[in-house]
PDB file of N, CA and C in Angstrom:
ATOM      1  N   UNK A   1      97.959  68.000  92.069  1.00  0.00           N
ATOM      2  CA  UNK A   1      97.214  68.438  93.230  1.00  0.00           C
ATOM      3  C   UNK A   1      97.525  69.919  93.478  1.00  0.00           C
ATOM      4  N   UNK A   2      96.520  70.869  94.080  1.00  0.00           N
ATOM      5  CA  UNK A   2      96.585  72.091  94.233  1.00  0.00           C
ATOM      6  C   UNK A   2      97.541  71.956  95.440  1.00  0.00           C
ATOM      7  N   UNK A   3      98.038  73.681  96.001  1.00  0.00           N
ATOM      8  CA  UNK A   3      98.577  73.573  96.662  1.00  0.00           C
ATOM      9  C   UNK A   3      97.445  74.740  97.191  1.00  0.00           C
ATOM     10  N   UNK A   4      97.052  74.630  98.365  1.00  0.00           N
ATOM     11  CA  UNK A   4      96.024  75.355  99.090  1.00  0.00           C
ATOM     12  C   UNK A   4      96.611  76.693 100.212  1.00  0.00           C
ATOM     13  N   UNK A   5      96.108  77.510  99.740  1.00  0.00           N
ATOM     14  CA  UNK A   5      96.981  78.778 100.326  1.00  0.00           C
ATOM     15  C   UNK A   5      96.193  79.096 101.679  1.00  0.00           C
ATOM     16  N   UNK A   6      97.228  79.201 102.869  1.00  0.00           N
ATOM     17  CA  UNK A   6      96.908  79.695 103.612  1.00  0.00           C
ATOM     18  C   UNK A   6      95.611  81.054 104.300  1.00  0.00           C
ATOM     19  N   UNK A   7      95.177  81.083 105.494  1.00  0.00           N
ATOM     20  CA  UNK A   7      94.922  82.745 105.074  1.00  0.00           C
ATOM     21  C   UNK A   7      95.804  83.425 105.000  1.00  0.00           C
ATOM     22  N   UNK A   8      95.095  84.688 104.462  1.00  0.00           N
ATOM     23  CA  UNK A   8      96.127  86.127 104.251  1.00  0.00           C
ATOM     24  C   UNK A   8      96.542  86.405 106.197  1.00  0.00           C
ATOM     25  N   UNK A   9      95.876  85.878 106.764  1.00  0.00           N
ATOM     26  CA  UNK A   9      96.589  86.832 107.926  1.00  0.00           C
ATOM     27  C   UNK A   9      97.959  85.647 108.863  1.00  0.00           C
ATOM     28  N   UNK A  10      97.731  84.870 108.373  1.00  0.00           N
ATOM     29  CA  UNK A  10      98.412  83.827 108.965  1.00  0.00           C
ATOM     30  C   UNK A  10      99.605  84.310 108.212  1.00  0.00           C
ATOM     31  N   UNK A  11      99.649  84.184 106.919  1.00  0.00           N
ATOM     32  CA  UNK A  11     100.849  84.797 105.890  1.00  0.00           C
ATOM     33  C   UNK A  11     101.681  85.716 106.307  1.00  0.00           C
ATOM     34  N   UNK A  12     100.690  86.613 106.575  1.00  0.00           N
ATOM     35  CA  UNK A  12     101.306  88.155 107.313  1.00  0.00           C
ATOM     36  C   UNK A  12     101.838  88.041 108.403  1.00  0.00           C
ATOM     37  N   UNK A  13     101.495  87.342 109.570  1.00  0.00           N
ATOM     38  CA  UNK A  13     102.131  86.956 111.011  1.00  0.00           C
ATOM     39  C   UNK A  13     103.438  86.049 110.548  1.00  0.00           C
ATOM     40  N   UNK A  14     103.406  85.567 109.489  1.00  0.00           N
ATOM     41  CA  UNK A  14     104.964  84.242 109.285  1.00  0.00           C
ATOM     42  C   UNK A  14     105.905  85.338 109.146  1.00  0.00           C
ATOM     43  N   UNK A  15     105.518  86.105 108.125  1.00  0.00           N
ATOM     44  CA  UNK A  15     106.356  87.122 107.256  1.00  0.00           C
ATOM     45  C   UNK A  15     106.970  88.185 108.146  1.00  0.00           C
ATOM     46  N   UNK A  16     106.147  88.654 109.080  1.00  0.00           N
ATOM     47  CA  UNK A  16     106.533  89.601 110.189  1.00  0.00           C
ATOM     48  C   UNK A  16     107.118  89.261 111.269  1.00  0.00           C
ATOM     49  N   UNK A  17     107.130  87.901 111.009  1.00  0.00           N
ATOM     50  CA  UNK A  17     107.275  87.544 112.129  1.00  0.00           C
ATOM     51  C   UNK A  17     108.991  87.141 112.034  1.00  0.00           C
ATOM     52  N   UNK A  18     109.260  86.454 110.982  1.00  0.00           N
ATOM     53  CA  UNK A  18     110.653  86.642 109.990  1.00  0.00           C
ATOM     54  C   UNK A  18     111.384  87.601 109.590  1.00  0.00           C
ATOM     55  N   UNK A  19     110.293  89.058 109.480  1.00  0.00           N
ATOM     56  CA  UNK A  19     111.001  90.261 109.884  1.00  0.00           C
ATOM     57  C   UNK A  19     111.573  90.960 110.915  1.00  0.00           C
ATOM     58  N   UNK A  20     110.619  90.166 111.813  1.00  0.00           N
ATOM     59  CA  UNK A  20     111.577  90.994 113.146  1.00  0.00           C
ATOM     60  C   UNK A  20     112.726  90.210 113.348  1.00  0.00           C
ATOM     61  N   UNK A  21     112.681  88.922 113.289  1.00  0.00           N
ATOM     62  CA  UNK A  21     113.838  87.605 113.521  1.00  0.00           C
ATOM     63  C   UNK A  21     115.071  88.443 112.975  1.00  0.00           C
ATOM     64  N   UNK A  22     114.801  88.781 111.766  1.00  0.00           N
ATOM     65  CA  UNK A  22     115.678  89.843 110.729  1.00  0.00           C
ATOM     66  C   UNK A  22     116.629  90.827 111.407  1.00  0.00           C
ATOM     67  N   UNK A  23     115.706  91.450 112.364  1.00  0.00           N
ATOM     68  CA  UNK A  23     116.237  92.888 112.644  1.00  0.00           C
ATOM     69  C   UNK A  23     115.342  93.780 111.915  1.00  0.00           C
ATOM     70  N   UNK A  24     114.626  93.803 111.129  1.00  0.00           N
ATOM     71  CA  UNK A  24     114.177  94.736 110.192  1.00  0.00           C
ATOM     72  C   UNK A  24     113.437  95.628 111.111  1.00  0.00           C
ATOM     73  N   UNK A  25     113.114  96.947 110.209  1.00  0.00           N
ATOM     74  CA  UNK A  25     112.215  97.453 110.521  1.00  0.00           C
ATOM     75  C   UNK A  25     110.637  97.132 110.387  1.00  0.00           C
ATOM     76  N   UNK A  26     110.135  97.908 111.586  1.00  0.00           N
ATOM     77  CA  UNK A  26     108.590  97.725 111.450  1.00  0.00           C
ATOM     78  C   UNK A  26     107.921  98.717 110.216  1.00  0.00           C
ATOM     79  N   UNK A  27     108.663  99.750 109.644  1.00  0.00           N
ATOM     80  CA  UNK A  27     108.174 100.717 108.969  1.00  0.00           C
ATOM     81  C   UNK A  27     108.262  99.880 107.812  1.00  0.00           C
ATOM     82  N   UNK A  28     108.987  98.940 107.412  1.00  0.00           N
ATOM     83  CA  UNK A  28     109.111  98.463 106.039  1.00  0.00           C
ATOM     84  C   UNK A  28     107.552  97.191 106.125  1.00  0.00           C
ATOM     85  N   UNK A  29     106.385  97.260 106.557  1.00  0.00           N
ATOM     86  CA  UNK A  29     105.223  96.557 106.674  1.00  0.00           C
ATOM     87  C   UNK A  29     104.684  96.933 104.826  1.00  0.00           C
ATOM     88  N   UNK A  30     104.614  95.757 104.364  1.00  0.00           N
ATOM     89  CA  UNK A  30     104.210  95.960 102.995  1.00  0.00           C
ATOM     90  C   UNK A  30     102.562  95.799 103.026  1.00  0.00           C
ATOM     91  N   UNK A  31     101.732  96.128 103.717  1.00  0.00           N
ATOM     92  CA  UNK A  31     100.312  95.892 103.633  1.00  0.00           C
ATOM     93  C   UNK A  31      99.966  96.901 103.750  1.00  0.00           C
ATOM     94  N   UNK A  32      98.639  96.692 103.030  1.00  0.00           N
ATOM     95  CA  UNK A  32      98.148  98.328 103.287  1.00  0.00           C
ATOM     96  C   UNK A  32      96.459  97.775 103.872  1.00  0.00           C
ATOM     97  N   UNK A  33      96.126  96.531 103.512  1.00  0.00           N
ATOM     98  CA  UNK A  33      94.984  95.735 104.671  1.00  0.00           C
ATOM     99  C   UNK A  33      95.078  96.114 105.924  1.00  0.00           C
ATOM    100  N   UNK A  34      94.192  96.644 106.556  1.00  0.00           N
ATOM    101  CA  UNK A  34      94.804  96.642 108.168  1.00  0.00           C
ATOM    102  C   UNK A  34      94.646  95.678 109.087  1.00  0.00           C
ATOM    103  N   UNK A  35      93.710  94.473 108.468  1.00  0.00           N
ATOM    104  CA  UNK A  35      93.815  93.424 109.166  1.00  0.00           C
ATOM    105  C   UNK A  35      95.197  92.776 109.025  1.00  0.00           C
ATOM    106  N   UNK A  36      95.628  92.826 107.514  1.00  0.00           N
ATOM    107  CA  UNK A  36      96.718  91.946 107.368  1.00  0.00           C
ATOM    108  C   UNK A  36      97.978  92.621 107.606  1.00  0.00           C
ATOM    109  N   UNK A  37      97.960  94.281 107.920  1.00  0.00           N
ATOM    110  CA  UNK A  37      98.673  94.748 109.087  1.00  0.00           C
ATOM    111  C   UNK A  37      98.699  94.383 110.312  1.00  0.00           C
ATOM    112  N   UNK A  38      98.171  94.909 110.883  1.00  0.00           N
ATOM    113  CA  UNK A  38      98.150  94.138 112.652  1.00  0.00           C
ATOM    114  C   UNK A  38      98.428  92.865 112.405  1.00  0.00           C
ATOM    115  N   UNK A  39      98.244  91.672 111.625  1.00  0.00           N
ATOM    116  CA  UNK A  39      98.673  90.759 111.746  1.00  0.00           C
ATOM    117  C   UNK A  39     100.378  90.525 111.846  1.00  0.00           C
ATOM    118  N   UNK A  40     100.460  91.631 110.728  1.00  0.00           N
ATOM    119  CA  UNK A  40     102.351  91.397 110.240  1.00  0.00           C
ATOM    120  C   UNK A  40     103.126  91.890 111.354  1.00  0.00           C
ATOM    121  N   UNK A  41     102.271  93.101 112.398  1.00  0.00           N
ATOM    122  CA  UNK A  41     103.012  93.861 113.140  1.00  0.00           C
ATOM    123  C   UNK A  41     102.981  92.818 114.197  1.00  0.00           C
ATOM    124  N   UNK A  42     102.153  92.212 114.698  1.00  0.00           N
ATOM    125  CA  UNK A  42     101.637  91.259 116.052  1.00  0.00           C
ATOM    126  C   UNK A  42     102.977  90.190 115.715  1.00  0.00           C
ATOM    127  N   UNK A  43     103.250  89.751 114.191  1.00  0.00           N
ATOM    128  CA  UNK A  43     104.251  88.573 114.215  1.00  0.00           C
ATOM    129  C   UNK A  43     105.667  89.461 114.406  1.00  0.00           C
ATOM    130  N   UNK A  44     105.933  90.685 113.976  1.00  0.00           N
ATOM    131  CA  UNK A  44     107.021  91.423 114.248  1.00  0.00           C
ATOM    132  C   UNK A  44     107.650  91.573 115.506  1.00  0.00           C
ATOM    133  N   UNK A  45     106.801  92.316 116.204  1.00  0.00           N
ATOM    134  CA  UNK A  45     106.849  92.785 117.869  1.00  0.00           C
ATOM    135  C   UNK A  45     107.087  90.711 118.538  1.00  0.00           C
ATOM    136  N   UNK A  46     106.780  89.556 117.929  1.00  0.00           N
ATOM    137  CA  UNK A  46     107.083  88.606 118.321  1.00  0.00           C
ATOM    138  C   UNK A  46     108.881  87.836 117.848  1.00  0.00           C
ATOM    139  N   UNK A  47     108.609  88.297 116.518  1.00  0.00           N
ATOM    140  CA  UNK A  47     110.098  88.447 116.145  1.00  0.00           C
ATOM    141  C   UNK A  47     111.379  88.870 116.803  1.00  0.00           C
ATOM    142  N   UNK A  48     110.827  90.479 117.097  1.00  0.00           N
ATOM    143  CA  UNK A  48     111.950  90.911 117.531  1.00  0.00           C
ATOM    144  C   UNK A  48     112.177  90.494 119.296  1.00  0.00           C
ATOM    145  N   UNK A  49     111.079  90.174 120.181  1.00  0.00           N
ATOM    146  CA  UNK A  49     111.255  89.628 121.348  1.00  0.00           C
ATOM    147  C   UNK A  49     112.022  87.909 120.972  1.00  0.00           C
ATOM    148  N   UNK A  50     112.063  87.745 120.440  1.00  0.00           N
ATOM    149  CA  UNK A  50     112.889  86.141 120.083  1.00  0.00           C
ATOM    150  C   UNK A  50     114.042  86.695 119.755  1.00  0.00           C
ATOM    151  N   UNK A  51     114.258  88.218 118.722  1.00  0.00           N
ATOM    152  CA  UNK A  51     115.786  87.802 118.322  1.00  0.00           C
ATOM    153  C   UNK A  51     116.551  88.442 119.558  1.00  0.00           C
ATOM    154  N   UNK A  52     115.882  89.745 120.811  1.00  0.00           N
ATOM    155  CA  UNK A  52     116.408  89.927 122.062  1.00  0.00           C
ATOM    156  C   UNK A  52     116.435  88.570 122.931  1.00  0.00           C
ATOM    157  N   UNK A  53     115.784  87.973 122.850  1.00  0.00           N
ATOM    158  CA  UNK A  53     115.963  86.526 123.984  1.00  0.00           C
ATOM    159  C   UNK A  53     117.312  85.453 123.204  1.00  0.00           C
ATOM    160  N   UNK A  54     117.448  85.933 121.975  1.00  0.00           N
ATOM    161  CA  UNK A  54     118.162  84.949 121.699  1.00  0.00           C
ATOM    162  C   UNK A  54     118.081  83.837 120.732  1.00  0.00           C
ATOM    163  N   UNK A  55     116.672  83.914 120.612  1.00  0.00           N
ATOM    164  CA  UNK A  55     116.092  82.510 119.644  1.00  0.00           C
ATOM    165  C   UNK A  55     116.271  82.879 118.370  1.00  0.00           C
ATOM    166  N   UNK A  56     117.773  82.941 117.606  1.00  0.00           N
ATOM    167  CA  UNK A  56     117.452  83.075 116.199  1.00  0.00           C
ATOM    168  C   UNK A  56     118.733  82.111 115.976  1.00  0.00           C
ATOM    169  N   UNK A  57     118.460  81.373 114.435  1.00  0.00           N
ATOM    170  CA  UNK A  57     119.765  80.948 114.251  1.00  0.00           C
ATOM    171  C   UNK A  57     118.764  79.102 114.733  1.00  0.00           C
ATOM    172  N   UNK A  58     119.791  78.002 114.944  1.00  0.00           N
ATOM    173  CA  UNK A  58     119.257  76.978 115.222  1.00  0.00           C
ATOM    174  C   UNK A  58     118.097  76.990 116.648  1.00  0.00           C
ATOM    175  N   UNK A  59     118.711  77.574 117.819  1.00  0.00           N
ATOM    176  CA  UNK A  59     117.823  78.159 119.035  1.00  0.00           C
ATOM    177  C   UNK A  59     116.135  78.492 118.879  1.00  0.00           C
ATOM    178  N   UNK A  60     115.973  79.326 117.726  1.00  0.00           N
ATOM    179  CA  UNK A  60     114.638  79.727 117.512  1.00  0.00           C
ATOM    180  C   UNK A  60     113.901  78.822 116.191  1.00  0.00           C
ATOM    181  N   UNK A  61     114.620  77.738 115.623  1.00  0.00           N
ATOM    182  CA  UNK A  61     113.389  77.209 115.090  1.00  0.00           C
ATOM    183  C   UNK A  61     112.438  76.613 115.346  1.00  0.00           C
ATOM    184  N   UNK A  62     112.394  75.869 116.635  1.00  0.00           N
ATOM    185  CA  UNK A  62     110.941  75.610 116.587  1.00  0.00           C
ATOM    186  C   UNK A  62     109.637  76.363 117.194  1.00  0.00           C
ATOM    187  N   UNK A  63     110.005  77.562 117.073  1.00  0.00           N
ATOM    188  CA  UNK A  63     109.316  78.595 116.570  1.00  0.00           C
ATOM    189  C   UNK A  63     108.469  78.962 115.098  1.00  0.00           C
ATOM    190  N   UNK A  64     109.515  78.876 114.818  1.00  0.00           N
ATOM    191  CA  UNK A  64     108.485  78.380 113.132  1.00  0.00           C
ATOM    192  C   UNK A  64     108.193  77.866 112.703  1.00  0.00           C
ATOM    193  N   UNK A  65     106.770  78.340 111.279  1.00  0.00           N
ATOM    194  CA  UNK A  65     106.101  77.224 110.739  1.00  0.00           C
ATOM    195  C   UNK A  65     106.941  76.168 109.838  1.00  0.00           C
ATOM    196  N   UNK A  66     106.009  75.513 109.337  1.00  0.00           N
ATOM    197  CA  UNK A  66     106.902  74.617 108.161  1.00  0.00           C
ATOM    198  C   UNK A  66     105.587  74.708 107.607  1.00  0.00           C
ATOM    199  N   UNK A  67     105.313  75.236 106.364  1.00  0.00           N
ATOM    200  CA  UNK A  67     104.846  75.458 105.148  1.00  0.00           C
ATOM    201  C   UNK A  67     104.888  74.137 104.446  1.00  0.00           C
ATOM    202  N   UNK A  68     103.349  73.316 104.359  1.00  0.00           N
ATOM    203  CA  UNK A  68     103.730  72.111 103.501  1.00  0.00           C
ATOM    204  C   UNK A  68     102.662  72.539 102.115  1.00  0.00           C
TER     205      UNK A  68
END
């Protein structure tokens, strides 16, 4: 059975959104789409408000997806 890929912008919001969780920077955005920018940045700027509140680590998973 295939495994059916998401959209690209949903991708980009997980990924950014795991980057900010990170700490990372926003400058390190690997897209050069600008939809699938704003997407990565929109999950970032959400990232990093979770890892200031606290939600990272067991606290912030159900926050995230689960990829089946």
């Amino acid at each position: 059975m295939k495994k059916q890929k998401r959209d690209m912008g949903s991708r980009a919001f997980d990924r950014g959104y795991r980057a900010g969780l990170s700490g990372r920077s926003a400058d390190l955005c690997p897209h050069g789409n600008e939809e699938q920018r704003q997407a990565w940045i929109t999950g970032w700027r959400e990232g990093r408000v979770d890892q200031w509140d606290g939600l990272t680590g067991v606290s912030g998973v159900h926050k995230m997806r689960v990829s089946s």
